[in-house]
C-alpha atoms as a PDB file:
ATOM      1  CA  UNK A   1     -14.880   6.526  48.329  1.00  0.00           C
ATOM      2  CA  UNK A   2     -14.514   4.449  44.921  1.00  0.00           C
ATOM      3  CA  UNK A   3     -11.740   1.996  44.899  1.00  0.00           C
ATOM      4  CA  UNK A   4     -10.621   0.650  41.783  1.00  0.00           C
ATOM      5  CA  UNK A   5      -8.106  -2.344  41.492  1.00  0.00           C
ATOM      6  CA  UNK A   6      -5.301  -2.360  38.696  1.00  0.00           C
ATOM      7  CA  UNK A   7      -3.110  -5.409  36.995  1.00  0.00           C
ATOM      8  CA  UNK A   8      -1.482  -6.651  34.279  1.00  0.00           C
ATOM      9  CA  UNK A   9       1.471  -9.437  33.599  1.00  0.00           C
ATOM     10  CA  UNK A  10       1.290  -9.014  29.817  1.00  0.00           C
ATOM     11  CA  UNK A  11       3.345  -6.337  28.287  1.00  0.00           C
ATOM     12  CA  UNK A  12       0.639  -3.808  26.054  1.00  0.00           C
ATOM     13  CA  UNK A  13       0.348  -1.633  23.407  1.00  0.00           C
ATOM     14  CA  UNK A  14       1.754   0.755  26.372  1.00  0.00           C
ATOM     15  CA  UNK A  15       5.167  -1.163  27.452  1.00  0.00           C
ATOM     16  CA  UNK A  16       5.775  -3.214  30.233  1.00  0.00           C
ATOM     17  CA  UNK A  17       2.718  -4.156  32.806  1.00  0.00           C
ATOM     18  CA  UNK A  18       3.712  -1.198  35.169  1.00  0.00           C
ATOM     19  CA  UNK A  19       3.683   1.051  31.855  1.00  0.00           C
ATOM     20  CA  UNK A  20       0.105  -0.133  31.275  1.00  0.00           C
ATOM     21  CA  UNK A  21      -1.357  -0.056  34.556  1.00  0.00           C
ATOM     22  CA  UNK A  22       0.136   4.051  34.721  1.00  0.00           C
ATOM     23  CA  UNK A  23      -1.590   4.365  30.873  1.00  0.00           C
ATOM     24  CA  UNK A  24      -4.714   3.071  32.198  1.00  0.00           C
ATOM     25  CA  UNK A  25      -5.217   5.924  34.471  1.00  0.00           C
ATOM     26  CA  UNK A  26      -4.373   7.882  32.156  1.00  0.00           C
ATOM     27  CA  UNK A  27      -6.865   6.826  29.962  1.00  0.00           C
ATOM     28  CA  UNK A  28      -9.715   6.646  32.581  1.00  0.00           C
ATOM     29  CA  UNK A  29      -8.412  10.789  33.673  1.00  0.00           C
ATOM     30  CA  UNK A  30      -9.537  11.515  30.277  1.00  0.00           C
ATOM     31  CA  UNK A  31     -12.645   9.514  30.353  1.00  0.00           C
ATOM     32  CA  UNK A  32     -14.132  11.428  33.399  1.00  0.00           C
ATOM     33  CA  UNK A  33     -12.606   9.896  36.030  1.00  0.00           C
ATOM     34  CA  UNK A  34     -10.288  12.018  38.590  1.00  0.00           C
ATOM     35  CA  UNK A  35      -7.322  10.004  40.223  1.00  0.00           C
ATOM     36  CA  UNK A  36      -7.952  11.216  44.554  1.00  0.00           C
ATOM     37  CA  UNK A  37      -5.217   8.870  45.667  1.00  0.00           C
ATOM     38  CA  UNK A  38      -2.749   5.754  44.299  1.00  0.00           C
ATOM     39  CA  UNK A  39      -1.141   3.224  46.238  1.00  0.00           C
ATOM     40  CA  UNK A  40       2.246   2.370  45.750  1.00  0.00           C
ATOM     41  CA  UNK A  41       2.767  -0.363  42.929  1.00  0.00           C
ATOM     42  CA  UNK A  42       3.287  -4.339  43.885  1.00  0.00           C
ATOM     43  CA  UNK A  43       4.482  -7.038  41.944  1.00  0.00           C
ATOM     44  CA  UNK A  44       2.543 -10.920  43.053  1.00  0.00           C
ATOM     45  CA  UNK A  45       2.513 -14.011  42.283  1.00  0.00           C
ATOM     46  CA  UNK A  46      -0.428 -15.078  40.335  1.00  0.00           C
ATOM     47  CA  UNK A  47      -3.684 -15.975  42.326  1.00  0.00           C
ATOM     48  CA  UNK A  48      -4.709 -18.580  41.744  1.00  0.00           C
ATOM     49  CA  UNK A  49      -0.918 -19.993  42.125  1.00  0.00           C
ATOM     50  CA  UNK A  50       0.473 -20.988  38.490  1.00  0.00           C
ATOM     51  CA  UNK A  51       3.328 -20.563  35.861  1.00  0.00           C
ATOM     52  CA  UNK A  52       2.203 -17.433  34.140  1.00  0.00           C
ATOM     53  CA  UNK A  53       4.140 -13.841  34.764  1.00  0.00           C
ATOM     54  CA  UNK A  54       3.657 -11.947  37.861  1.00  0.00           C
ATOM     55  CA  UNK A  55       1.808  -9.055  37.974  1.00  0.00           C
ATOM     56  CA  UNK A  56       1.684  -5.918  38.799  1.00  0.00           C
ATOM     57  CA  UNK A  57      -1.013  -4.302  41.191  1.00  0.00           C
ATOM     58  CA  UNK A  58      -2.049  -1.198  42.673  1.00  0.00           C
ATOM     59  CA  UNK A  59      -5.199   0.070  43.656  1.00  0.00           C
ATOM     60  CA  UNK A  60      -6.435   3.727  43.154  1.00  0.00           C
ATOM     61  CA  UNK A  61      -9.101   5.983  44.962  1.00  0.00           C
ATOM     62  CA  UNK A  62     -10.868   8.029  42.288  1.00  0.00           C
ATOM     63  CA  UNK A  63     -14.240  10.375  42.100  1.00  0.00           C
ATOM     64  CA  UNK A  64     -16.440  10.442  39.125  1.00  0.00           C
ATOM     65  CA  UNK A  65     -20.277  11.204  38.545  1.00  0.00           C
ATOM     66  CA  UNK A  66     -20.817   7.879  36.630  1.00  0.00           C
ATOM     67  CA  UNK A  67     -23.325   5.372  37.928  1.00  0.00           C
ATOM     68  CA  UNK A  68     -21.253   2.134  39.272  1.00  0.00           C
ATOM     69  CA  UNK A  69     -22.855   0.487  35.503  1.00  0.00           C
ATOM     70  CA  UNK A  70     -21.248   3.218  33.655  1.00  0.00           C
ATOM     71  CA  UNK A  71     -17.860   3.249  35.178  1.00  0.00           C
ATOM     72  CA  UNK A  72     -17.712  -0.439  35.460  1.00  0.00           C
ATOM     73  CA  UNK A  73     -18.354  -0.300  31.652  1.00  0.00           C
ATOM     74  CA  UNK A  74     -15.567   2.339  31.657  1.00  0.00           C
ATOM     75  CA  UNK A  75     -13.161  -0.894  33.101  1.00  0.00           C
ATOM     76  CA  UNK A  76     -14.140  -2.924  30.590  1.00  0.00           C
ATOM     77  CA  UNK A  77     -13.323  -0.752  27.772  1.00  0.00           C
ATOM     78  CA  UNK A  78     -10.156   0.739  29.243  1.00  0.00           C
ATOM     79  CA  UNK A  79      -9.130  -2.858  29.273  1.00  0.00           C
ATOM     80  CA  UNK A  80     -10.168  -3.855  25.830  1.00  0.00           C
ATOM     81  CA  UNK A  81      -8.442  -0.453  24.739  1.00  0.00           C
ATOM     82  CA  UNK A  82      -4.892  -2.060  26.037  1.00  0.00           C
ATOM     83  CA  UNK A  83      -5.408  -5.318  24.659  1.00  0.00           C
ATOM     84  CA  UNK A  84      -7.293  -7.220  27.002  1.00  0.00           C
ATOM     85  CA  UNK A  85      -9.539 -10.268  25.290  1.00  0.00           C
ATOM     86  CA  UNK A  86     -11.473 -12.148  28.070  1.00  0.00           C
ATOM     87  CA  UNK A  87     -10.553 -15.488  27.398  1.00  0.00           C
ATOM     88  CA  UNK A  88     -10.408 -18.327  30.435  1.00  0.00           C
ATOM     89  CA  UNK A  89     -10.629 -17.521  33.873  1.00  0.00           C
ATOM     90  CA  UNK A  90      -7.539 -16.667  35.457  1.00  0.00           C
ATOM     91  CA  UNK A  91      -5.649 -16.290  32.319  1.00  0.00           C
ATOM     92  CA  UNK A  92      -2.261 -13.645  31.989  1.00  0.00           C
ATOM     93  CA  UNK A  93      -3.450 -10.181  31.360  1.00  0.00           C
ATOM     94  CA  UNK A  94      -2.602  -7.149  29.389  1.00  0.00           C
ATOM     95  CA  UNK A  95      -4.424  -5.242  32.111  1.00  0.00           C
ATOM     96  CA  UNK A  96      -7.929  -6.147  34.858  1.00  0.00           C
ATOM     97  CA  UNK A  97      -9.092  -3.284  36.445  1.00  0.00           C
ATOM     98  CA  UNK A  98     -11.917  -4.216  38.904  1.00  0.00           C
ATOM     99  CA  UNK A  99     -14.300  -1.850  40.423  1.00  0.00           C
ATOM    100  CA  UNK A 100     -14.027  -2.420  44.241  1.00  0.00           C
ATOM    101  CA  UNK A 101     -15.918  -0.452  46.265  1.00  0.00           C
ATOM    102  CA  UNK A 102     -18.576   2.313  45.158  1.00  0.00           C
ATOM    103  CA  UNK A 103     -19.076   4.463  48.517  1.00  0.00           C
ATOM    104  CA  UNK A 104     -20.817   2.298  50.859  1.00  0.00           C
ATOM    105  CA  UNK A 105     -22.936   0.659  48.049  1.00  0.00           C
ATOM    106  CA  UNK A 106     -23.921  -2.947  48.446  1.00  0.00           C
ATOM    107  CA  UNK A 107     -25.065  -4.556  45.140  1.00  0.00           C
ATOM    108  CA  UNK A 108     -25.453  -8.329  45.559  1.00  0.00           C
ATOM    109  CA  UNK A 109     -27.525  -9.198  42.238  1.00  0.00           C
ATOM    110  CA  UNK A 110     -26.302  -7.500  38.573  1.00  0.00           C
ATOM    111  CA  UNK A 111     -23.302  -5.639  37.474  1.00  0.00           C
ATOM    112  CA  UNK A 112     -21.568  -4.446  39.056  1.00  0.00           C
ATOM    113  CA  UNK A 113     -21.302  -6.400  42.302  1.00  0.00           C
ATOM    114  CA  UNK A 114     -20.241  -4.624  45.194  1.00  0.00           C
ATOM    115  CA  UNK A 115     -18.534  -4.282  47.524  1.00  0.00           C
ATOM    116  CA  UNK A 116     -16.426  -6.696  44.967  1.00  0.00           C
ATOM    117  CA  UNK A 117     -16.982 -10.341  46.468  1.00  0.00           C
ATOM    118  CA  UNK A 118     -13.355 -11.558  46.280  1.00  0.00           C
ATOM    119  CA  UNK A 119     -11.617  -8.226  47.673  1.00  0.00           C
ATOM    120  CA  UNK A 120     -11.261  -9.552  50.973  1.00  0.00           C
ATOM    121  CA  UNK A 121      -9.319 -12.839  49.886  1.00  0.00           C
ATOM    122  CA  UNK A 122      -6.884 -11.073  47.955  1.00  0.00           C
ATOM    123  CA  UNK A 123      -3.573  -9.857  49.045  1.00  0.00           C
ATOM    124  CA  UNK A 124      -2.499  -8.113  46.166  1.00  0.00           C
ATOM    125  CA  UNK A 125      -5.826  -5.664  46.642  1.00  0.00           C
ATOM    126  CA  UNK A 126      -6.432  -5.397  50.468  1.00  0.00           C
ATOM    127  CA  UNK A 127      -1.933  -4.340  50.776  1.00  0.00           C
ATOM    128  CA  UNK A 128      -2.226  -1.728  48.309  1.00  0.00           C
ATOM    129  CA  UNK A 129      -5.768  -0.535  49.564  1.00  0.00           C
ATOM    130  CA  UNK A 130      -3.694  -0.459  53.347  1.00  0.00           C
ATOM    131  CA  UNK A 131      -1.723   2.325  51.995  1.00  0.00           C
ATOM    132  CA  UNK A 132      -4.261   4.601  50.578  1.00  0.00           C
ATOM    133  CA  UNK A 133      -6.984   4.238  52.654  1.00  0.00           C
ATOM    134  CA  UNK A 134      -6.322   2.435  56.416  1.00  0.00           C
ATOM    135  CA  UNK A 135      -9.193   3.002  58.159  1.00  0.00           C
ATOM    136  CA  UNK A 136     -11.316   1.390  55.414  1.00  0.00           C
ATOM    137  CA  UNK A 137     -14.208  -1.226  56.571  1.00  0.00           C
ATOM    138  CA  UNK A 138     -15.854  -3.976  54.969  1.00  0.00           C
ATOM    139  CA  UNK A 139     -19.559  -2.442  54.724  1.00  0.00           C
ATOM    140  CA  UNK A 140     -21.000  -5.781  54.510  1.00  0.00           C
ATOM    141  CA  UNK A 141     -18.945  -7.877  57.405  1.00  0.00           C
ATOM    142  CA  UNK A 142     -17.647  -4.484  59.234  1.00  0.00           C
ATOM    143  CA  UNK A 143     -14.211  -5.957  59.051  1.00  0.00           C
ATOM    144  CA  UNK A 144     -10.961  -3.514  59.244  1.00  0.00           C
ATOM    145  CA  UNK A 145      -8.205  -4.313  56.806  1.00  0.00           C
ATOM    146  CA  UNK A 146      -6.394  -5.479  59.793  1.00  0.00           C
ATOM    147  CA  UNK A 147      -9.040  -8.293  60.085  1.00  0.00           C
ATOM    148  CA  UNK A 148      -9.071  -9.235  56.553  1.00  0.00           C
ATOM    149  CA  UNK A 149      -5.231  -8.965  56.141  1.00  0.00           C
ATOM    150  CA  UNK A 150      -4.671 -11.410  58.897  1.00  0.00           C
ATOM    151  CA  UNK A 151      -7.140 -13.946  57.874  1.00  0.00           C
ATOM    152  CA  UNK A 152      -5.971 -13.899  54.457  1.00  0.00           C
ATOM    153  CA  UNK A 153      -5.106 -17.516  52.647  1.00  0.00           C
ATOM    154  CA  UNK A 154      -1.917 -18.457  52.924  1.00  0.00           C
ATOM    155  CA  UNK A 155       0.382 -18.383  49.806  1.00  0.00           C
ATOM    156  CA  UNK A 156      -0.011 -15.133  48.024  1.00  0.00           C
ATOM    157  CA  UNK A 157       3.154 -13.885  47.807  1.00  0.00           C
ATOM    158  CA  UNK A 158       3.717 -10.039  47.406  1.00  0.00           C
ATOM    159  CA  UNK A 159       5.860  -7.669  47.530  1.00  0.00           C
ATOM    160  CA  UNK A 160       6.102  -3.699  47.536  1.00  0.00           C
ATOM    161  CA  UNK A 161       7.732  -2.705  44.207  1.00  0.00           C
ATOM    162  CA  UNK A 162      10.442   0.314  44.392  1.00  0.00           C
ATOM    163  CA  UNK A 163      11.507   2.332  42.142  1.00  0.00           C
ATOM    164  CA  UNK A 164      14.153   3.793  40.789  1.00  0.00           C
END
């Protein structure tokens, strides 16, 4: 299983955040990458808390044959290819697509680290990863999404985004 993590709060060259994150795997589909599953989309507050847009965030199960390098390279263009420009840390986004988990790999030195080291403080990944994939465990603490949901920080707000 590959998880990747979508977001954006900054309108692109696309349309509105939700309009970019839906380009984005778009773009990656023609890149090599095959979409396997999608969460349902989520708008939350910015982590950490602050006065910039909310975002936007699903997560999406995909298969590829790209080394974890190649497809984590394959984030960083996707998001330079919408308008991205790392700047500060934490700062509003066109769109951040982070590479979660790559199988049951555990890379704790280069790029890309995985299983990604913040996943399991994050609300606005572990919800959307609930809906695609529940069973999912932590390879590195053996924690259920259960676990990790409950021990969560407090103060990430989030909610399920419906359409119309």
């Amino acid at each position: 299983m590959i998880l990747i993590s979508m977001g954006s709060n900054l309108p692109s060259n696309s349309g509105s955040p939700l309009a970019t994150c839906e380009a984005a795997l778009v773009y990656l589909q023609g890149k090599g990458v095959t979409l396997t599953a999608l969460s349902p989309w989520y708008e939350t507050a910015p982590v950490p808390i602050s006065d910039q847009p909310w975002f936007i965030n699903g997560v999406a199960e995909v298969s590829t044959t790209l080394s974890p390098a190649a497809l984590l390279n394959l984030l960083h263009e996707a998001e330079a290819a919408f308008g991205r420009a790392r700047s500060v840390v934490n700062a509003p986004r066109e769109l951040d697509l982070d590479l979660l988990v790559y199988g049951n790999l555990v890379q704790v030195e280069g790029a890309p680290l995985l299983p990604h080291p913040r996943l399991h403080e994050r609300a606005f990944v572990l919800l959307p990863l609930q809906d695609i994939a529940p069973d999912w465990q932590h390879p590195v603490t053996g924690l259920n999404l259960s676990a990790m949901i409950g021990a969560l920080p407090a103060g990430q707000e989030i909610r399920r985004l419906h359409r119309h």
